[in-house]
N, C-alpha and C. Protein backbone atom coordinates (compact mmCIF):
# COMPACT_ATOMS: atom_id res chain seq x y z
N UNK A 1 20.69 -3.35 -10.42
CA UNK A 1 19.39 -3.36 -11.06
C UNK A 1 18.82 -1.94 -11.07
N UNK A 2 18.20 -1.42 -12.36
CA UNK A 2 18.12 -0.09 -12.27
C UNK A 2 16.35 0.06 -12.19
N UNK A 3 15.98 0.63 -11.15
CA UNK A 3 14.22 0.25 -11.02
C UNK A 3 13.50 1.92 -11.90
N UNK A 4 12.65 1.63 -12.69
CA UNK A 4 12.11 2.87 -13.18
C UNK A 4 10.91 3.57 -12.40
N UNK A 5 11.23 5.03 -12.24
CA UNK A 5 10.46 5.61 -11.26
C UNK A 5 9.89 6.83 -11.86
N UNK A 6 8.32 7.00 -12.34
CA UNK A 6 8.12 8.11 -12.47
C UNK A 6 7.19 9.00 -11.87
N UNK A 7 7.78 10.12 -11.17
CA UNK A 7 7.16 10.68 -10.36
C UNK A 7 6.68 11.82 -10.40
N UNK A 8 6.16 12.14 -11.30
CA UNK A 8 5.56 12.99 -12.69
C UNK A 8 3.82 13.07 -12.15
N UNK A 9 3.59 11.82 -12.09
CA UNK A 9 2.28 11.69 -11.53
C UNK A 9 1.77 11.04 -10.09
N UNK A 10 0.63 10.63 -10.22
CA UNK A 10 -0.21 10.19 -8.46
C UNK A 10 -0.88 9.39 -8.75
N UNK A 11 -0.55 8.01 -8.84
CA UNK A 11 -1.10 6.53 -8.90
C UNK A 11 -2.03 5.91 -7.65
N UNK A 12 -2.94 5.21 -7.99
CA UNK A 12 -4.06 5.13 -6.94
C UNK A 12 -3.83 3.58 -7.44
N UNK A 13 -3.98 2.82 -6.36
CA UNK A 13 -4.00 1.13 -6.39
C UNK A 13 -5.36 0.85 -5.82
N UNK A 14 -6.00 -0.09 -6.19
CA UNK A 14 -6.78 -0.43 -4.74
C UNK A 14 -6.94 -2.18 -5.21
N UNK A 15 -6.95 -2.79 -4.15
CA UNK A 15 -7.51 -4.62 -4.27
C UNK A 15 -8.52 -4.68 -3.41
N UNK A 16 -9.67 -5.18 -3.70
CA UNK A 16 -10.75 -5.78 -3.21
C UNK A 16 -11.29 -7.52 -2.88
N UNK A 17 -12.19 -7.65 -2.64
CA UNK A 17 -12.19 -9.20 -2.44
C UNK A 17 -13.35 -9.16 -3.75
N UNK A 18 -13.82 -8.37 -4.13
CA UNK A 18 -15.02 -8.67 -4.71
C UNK A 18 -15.78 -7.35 -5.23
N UNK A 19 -16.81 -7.38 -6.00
CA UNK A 19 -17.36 -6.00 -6.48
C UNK A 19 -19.00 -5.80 -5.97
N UNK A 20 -19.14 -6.82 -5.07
CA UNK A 20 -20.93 -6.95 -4.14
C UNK A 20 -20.71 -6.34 -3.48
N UNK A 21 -21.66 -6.46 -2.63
CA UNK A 21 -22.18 -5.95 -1.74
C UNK A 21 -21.05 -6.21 -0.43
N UNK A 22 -20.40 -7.38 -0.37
CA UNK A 22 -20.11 -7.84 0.75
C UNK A 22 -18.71 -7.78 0.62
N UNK A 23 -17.92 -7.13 -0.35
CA UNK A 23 -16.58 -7.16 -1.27
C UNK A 23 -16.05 -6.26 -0.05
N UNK A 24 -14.61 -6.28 0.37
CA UNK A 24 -13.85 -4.81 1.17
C UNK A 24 -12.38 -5.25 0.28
N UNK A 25 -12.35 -4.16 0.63
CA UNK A 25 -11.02 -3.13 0.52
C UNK A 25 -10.11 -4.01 1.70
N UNK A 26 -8.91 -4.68 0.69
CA UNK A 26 -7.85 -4.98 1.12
C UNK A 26 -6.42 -4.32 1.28
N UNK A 27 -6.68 -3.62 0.23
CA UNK A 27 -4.99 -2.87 0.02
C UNK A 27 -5.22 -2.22 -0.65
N UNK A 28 -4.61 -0.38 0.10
CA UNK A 28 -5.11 0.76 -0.83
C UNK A 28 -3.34 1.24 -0.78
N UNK A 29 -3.28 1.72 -2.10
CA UNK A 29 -1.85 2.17 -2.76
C UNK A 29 -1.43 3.67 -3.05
N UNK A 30 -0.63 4.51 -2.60
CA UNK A 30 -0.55 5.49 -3.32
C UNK A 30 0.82 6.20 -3.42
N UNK A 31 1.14 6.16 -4.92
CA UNK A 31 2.70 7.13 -5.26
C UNK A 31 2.04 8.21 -5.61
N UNK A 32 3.37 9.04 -4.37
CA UNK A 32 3.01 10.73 -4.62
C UNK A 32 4.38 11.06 -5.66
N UNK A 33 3.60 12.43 -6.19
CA UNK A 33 4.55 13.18 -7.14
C UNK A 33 6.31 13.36 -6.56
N UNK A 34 6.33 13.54 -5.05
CA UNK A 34 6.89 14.18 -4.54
C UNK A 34 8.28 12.49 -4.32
N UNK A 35 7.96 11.52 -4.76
CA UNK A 35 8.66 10.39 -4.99
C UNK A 35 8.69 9.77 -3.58
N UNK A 36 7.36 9.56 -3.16
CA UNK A 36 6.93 8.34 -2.07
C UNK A 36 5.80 8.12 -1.94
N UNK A 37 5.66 6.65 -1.51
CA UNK A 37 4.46 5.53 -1.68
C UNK A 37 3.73 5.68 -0.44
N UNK A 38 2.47 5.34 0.17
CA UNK A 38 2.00 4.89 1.05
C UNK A 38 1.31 3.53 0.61
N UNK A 39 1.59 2.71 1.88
CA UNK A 39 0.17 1.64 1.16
C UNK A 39 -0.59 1.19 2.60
N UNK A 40 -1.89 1.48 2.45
CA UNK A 40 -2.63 1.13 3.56
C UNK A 40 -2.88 -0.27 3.42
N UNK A 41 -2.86 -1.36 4.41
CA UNK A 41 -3.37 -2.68 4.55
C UNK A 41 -4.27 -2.88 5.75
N UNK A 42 -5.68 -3.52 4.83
CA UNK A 42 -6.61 -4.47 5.59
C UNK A 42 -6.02 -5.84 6.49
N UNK A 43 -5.44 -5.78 7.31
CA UNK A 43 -4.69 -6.80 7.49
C UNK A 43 -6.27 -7.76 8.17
N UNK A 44 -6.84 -7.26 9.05
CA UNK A 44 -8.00 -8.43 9.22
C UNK A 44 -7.52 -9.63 10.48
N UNK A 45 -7.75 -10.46 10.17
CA UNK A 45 -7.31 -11.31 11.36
C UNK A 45 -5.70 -11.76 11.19
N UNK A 46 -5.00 -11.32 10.34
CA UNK A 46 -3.87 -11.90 10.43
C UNK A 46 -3.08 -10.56 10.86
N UNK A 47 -1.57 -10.93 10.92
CA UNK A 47 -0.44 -10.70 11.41
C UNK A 47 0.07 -10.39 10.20
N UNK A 48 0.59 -8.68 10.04
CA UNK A 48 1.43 -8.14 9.39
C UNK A 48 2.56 -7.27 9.99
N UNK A 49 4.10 -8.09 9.60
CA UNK A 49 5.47 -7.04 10.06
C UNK A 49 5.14 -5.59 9.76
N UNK A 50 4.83 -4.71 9.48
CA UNK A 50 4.82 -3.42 8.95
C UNK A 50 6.05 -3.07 8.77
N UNK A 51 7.37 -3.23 9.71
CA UNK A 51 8.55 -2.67 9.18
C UNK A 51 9.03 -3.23 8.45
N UNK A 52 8.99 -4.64 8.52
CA UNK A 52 10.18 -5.83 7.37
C UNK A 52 9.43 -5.59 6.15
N UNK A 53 8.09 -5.41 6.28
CA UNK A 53 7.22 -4.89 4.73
C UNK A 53 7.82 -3.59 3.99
N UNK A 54 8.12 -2.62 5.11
CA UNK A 54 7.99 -1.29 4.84
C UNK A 54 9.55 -1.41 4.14
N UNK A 55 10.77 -2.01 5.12
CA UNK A 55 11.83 -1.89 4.62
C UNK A 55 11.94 -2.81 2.62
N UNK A 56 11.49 -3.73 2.52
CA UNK A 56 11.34 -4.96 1.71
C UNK A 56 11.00 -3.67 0.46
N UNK A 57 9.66 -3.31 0.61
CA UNK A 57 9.14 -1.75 -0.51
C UNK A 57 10.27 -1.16 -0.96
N UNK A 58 10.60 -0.51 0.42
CA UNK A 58 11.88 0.61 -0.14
C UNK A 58 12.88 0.16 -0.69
N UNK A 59 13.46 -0.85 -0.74
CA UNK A 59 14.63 -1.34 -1.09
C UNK A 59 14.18 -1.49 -2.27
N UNK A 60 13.13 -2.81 -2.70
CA UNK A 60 12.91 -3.10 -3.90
C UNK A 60 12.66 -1.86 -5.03
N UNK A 61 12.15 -0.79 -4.20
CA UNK A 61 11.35 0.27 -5.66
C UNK A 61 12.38 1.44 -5.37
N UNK A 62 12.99 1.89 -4.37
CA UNK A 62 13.87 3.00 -4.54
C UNK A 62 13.10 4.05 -4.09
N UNK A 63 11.90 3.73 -3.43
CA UNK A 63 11.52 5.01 -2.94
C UNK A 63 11.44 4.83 -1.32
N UNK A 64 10.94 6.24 -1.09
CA UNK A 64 10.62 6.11 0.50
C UNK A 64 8.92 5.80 0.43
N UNK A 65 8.95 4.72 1.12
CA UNK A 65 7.71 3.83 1.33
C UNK A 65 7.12 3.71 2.86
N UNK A 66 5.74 4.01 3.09
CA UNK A 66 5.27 4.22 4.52
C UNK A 66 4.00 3.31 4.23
N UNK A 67 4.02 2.09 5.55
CA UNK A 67 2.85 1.03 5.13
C UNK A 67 2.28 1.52 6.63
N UNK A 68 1.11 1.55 6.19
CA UNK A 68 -0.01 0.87 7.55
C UNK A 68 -0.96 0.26 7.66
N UNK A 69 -0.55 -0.64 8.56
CA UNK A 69 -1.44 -1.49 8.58
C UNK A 69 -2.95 -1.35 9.47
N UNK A 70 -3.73 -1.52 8.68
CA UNK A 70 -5.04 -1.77 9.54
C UNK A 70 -5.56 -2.82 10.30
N UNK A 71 -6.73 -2.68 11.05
CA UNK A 71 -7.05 -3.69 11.66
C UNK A 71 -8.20 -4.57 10.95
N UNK A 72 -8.96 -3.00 10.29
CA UNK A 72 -10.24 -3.68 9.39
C UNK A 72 -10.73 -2.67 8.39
N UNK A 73 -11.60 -2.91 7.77
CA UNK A 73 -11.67 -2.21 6.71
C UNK A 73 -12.20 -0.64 7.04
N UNK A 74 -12.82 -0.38 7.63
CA UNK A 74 -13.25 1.20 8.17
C UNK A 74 -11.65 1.76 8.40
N UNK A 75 -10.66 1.29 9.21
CA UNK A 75 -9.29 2.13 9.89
C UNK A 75 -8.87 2.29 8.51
N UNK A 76 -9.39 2.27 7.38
CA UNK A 76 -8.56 2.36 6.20
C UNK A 76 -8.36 3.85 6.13
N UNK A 77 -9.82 4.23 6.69
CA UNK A 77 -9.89 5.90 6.07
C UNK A 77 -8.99 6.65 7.01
């Protein structure tokens, strides 16, 4: 399977719960030029693998992929 990668530019993701007042930041995304991802996660009260995630990324997209996970929405920054 041949995955398309362009790394030309610097893509910004972000998911929220909502656009109020009371909305956070779940999952912030970012491909660098340099051909690797970070993705920060709100993980919150649940339980996230970070490596079986991290490995699962890289494999699927072909890049080198670095996840971290947070605890809550402030550790994002």
């Amino acid at each position: 399977m041949r995955h398309w990668n362009d790394r030309s530019h610097v893509a910004w993701d972000i998911e929220t719960t909502g656009f109020g007042w009371s909305g956070e930041i779940t999952v912030c995304g970012f491909w660098y030029r340099d051909g690797h991802a970070t993705l920060l996660m709100n993980a919150g009260p649940h339980t996230v693998d970070a490596d079986t995630l991290t490995d699962g990324l890289s494999e699927t997209s072909g890049a080198d992929v670095r996840v971290r996970v947070c605890d809550d929405e402030a550790a994002l920054s």
